[in-house]
PDB file of N, CA and C in Angstrom:
ATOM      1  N   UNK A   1      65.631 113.353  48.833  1.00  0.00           N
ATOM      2  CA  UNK A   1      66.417 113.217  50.051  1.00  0.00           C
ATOM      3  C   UNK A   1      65.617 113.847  51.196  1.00  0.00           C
ATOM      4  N   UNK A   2      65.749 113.330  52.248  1.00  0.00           N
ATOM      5  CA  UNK A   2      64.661 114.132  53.346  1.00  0.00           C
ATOM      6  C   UNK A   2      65.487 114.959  54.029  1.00  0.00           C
ATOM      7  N   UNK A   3      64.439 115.680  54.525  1.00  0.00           N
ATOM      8  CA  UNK A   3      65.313 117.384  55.056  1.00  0.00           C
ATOM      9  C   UNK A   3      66.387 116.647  56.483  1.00  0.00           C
ATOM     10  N   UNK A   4      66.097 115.778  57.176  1.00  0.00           N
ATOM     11  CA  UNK A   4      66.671 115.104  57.866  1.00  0.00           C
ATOM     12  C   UNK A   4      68.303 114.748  57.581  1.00  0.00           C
ATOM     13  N   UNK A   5      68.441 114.258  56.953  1.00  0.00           N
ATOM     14  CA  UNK A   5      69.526 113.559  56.056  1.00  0.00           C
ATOM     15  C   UNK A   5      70.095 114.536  55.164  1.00  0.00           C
ATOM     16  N   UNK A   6      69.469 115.503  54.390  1.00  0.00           N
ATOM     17  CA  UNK A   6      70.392 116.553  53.998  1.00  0.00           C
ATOM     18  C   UNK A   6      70.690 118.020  54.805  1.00  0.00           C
ATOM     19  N   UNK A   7      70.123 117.993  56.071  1.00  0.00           N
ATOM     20  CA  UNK A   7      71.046 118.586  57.396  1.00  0.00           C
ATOM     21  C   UNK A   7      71.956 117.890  57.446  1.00  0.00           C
ATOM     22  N   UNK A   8      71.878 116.979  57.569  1.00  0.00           N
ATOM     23  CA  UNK A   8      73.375 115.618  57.896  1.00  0.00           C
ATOM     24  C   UNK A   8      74.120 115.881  57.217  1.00  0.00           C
ATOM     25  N   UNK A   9      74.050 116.243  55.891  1.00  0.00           N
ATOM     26  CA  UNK A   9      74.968 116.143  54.940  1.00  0.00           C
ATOM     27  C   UNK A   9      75.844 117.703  55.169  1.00  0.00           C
ATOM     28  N   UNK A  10      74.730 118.469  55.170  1.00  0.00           N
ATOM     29  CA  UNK A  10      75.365 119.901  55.333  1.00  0.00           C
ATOM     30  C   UNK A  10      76.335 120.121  56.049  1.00  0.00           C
ATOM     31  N   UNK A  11      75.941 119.564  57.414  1.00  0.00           N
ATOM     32  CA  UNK A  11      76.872 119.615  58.943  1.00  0.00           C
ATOM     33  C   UNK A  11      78.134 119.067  58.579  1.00  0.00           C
ATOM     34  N   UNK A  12      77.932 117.788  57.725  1.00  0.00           N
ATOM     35  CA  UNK A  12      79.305 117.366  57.869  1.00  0.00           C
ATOM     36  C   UNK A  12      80.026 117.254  56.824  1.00  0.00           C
ATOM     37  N   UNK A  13      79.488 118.386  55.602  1.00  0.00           N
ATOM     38  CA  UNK A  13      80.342 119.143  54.951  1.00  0.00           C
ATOM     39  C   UNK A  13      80.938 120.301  55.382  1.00  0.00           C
ATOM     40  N   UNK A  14      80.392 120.985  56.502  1.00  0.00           N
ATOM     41  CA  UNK A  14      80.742 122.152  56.713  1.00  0.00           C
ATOM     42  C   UNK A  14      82.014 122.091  57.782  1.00  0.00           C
ATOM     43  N   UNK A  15      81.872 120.734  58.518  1.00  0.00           N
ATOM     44  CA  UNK A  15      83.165 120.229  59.416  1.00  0.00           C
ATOM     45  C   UNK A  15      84.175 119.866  58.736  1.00  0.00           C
ATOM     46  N   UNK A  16      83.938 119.069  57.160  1.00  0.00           N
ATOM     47  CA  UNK A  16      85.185 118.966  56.571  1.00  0.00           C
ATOM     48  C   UNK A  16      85.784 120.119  56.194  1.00  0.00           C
ATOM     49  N   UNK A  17      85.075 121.627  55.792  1.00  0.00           N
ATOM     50  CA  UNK A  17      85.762 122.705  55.377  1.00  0.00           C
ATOM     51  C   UNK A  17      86.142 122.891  56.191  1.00  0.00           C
ATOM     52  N   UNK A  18      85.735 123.227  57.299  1.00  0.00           N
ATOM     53  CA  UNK A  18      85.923 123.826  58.807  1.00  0.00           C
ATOM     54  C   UNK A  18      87.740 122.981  58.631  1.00  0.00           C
ATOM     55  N   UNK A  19      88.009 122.192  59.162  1.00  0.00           N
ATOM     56  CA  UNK A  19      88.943 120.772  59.165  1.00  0.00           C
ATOM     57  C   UNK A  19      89.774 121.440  58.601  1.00  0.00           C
ATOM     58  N   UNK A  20      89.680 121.433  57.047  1.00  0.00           N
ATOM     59  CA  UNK A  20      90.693 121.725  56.016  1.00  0.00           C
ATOM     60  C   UNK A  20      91.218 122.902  56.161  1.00  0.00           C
ATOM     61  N   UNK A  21      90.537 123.946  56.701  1.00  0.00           N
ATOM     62  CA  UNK A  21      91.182 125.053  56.918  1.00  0.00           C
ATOM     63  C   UNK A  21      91.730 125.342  58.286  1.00  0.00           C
ATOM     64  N   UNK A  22      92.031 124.770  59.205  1.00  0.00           N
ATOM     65  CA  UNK A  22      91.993 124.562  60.294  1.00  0.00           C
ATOM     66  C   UNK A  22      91.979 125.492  61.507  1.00  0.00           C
ATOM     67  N   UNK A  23      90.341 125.738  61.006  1.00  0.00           N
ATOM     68  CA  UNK A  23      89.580 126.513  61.809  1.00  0.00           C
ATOM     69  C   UNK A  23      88.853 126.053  62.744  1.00  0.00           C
ATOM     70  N   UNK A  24      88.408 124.781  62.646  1.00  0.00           N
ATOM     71  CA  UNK A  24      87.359 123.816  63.356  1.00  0.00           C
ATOM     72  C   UNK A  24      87.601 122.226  63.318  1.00  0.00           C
ATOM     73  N   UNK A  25      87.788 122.216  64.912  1.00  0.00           N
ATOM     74  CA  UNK A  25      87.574 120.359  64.214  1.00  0.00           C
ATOM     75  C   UNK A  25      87.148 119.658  65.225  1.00  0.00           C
ATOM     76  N   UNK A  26      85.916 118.946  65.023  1.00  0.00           N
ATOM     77  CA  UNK A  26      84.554 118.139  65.197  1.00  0.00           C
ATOM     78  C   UNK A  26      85.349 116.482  66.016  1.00  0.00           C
ATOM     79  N   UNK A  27      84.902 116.069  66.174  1.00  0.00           N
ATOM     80  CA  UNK A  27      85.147 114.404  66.743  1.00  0.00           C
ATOM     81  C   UNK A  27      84.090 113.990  67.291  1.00  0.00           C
ATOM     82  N   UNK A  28      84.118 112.837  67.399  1.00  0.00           N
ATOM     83  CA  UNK A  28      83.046 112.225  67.767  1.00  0.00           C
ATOM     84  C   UNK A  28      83.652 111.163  68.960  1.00  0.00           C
ATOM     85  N   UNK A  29      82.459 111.320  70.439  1.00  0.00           N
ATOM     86  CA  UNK A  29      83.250 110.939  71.451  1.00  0.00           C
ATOM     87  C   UNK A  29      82.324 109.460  71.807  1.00  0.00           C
ATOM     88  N   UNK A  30      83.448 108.418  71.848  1.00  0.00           N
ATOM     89  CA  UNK A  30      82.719 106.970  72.092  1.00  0.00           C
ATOM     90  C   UNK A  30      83.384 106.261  73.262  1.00  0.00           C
ATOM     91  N   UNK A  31      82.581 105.224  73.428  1.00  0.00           N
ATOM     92  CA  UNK A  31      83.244 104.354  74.866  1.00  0.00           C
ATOM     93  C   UNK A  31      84.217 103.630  74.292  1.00  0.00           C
ATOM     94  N   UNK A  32      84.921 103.658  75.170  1.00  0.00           N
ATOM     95  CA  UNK A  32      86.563 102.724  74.541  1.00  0.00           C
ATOM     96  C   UNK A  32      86.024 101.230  74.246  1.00  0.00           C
ATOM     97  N   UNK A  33      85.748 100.770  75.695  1.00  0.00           N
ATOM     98  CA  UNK A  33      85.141  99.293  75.037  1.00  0.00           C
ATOM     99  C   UNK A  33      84.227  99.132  74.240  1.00  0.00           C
ATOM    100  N   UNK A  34      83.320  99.921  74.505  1.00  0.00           N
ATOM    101  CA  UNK A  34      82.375  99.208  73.474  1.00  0.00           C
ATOM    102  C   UNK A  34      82.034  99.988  71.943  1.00  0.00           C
ATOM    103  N   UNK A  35      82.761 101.041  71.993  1.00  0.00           N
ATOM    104  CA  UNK A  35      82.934 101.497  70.877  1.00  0.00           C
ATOM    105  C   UNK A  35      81.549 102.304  70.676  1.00  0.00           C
ATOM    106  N   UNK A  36      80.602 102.617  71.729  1.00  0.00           N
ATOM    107  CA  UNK A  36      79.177 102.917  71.802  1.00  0.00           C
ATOM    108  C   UNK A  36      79.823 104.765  71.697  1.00  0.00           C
ATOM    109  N   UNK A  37      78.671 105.524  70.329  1.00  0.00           N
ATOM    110  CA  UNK A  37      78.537 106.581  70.703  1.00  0.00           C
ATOM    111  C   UNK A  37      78.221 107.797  71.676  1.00  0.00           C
ATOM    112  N   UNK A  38      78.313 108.289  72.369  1.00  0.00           N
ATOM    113  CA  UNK A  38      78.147 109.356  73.417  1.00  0.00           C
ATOM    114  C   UNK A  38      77.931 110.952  73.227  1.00  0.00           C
ATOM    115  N   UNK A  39      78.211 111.410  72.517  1.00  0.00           N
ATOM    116  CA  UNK A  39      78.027 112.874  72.131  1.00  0.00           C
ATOM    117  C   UNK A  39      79.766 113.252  70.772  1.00  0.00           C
ATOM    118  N   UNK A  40      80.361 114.335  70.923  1.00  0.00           N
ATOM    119  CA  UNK A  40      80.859 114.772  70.031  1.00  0.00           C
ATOM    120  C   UNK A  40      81.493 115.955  70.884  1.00  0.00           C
ATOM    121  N   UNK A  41      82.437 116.712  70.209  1.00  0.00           N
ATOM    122  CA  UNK A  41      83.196 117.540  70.814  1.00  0.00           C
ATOM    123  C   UNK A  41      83.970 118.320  69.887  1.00  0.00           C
ATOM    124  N   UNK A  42      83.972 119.579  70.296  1.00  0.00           N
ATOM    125  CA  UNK A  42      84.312 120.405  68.875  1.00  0.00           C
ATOM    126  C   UNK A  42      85.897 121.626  69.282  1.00  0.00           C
ATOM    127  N   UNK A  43      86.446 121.602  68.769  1.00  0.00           N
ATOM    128  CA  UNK A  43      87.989 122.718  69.300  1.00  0.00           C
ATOM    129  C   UNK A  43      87.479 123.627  68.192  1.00  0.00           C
ATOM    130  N   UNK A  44      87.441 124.985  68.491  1.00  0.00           N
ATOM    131  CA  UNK A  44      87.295 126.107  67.618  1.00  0.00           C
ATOM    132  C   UNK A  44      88.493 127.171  68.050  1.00  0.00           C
ATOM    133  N   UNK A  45      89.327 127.493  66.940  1.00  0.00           N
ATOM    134  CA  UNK A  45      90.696 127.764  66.668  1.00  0.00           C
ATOM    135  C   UNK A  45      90.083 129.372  66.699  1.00  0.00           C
ATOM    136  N   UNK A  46      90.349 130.679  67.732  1.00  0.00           N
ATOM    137  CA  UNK A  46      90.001 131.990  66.988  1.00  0.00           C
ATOM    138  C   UNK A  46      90.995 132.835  66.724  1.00  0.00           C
ATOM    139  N   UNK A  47      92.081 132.499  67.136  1.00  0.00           N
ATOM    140  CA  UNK A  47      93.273 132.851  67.094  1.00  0.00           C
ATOM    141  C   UNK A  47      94.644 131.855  67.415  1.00  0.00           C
ATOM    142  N   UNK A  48      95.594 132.528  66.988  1.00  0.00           N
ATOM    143  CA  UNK A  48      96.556 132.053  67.355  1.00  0.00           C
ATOM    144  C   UNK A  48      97.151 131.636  68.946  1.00  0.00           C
ATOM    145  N   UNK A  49      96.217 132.219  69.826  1.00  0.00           N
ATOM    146  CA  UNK A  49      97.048 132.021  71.261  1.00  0.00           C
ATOM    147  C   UNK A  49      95.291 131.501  72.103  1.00  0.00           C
ATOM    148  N   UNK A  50      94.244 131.531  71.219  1.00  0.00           N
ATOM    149  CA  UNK A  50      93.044 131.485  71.709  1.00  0.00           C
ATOM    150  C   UNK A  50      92.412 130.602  70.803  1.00  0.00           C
ATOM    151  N   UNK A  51      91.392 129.151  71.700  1.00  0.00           N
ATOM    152  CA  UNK A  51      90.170 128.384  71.207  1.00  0.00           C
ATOM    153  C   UNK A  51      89.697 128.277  72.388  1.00  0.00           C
ATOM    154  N   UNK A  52      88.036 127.745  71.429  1.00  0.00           N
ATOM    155  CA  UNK A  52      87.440 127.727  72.222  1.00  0.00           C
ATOM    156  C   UNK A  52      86.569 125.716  72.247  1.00  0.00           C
ATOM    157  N   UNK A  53      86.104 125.228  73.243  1.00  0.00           N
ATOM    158  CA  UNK A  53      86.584 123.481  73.599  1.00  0.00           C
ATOM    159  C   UNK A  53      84.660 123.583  73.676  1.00  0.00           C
ATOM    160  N   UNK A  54      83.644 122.740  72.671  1.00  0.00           N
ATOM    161  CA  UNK A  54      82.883 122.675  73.192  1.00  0.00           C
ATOM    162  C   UNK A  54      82.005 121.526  73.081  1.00  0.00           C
ATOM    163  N   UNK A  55      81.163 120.620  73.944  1.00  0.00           N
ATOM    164  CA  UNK A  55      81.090 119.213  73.501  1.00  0.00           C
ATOM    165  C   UNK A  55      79.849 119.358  74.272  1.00  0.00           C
ATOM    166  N   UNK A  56      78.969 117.883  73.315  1.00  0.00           N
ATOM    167  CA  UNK A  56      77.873 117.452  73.495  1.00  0.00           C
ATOM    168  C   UNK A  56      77.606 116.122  74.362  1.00  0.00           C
ATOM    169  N   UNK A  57      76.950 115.569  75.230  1.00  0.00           N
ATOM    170  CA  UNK A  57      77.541 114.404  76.135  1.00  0.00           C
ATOM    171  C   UNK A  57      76.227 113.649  76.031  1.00  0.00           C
ATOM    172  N   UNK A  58      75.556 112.551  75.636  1.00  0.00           N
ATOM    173  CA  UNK A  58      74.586 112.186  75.996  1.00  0.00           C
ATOM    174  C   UNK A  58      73.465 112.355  77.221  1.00  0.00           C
ATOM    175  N   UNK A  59      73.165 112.422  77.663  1.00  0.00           N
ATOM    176  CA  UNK A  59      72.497 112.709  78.942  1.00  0.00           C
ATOM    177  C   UNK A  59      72.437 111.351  80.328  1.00  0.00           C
ATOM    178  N   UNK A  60      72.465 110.187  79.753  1.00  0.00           N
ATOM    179  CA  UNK A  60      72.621 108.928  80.380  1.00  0.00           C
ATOM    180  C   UNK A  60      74.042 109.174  80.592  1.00  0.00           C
ATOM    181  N   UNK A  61      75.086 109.395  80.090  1.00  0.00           N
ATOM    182  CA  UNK A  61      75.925 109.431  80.400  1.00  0.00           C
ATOM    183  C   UNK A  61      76.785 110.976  81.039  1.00  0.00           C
ATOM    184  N   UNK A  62      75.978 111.541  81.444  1.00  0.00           N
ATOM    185  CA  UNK A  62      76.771 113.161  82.610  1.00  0.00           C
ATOM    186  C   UNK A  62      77.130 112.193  83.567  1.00  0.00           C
ATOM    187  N   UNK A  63      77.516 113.238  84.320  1.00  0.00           N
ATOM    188  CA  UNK A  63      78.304 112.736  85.522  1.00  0.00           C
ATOM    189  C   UNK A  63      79.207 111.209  85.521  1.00  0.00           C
ATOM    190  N   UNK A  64      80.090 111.170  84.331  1.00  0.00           N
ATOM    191  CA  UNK A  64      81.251 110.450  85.030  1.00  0.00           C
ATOM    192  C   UNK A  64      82.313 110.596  84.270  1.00  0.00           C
ATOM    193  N   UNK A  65      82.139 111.849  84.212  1.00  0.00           N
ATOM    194  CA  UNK A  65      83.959 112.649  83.656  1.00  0.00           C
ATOM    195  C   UNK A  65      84.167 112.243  82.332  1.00  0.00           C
ATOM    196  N   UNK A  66      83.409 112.268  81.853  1.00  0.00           N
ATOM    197  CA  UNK A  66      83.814 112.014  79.900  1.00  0.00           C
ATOM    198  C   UNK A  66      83.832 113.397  79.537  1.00  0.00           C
ATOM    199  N   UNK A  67      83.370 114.661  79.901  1.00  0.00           N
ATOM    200  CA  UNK A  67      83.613 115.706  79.500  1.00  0.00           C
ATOM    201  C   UNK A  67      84.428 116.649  79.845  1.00  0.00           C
ATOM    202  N   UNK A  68      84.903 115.953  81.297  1.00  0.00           N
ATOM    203  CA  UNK A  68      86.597 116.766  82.072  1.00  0.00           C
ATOM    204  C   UNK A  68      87.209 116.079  81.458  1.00  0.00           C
ATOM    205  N   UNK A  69      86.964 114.780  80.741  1.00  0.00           N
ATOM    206  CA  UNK A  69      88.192 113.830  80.111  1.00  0.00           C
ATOM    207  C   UNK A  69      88.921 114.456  78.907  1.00  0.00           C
ATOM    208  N   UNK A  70      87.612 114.866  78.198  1.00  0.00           N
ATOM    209  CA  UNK A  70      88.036 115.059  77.000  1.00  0.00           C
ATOM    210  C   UNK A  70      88.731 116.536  77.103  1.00  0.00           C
ATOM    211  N   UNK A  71      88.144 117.559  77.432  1.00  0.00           N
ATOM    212  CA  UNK A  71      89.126 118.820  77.998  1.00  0.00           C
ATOM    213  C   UNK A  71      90.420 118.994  77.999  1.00  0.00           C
ATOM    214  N   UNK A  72      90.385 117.667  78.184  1.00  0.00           N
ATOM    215  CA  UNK A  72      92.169 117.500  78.758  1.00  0.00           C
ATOM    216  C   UNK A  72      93.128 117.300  77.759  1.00  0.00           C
ATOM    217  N   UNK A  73      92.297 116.683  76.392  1.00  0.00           N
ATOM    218  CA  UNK A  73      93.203 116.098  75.775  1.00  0.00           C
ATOM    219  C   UNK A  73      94.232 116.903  74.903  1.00  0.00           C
TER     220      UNK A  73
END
């Protein structure tokens, strides 16, 4: 398996634990129409009255509110 692909694997085993315990949870952020990937976005739970919101955005795509969008949700 190449070291490539079993990072991959790691990451997104460690989001399903993350998930299940619901400590962390990962998404992946796409264009409505075209269903085209864009970056990802992560809610980290540290408490009960406190998280923390943090996301990755493609770079072609900054500046046109996909990352105040998602904030919001």
């Amino acid at each position: 398996m190449s070291r490539w692909l079993l990072s991959t694997q790691i990451f997104l085993e460690k989001c399903i634990d993350f998930w299940n315990k619901g400590s962390e949870f990962n998404y992946v952020v796409f264009l409505k129409a075209s269903k085209k990937i864009i970056g990802m976005a992560r809610v980290d739970i540290k408490d009960a009255q406190t998280a923390s919101i943090g996301y990755v955005i493609k770079h072609n795509q900054w500046n046109k509110g996909y990352a105040t969008e998602l904030t919001k949700l």
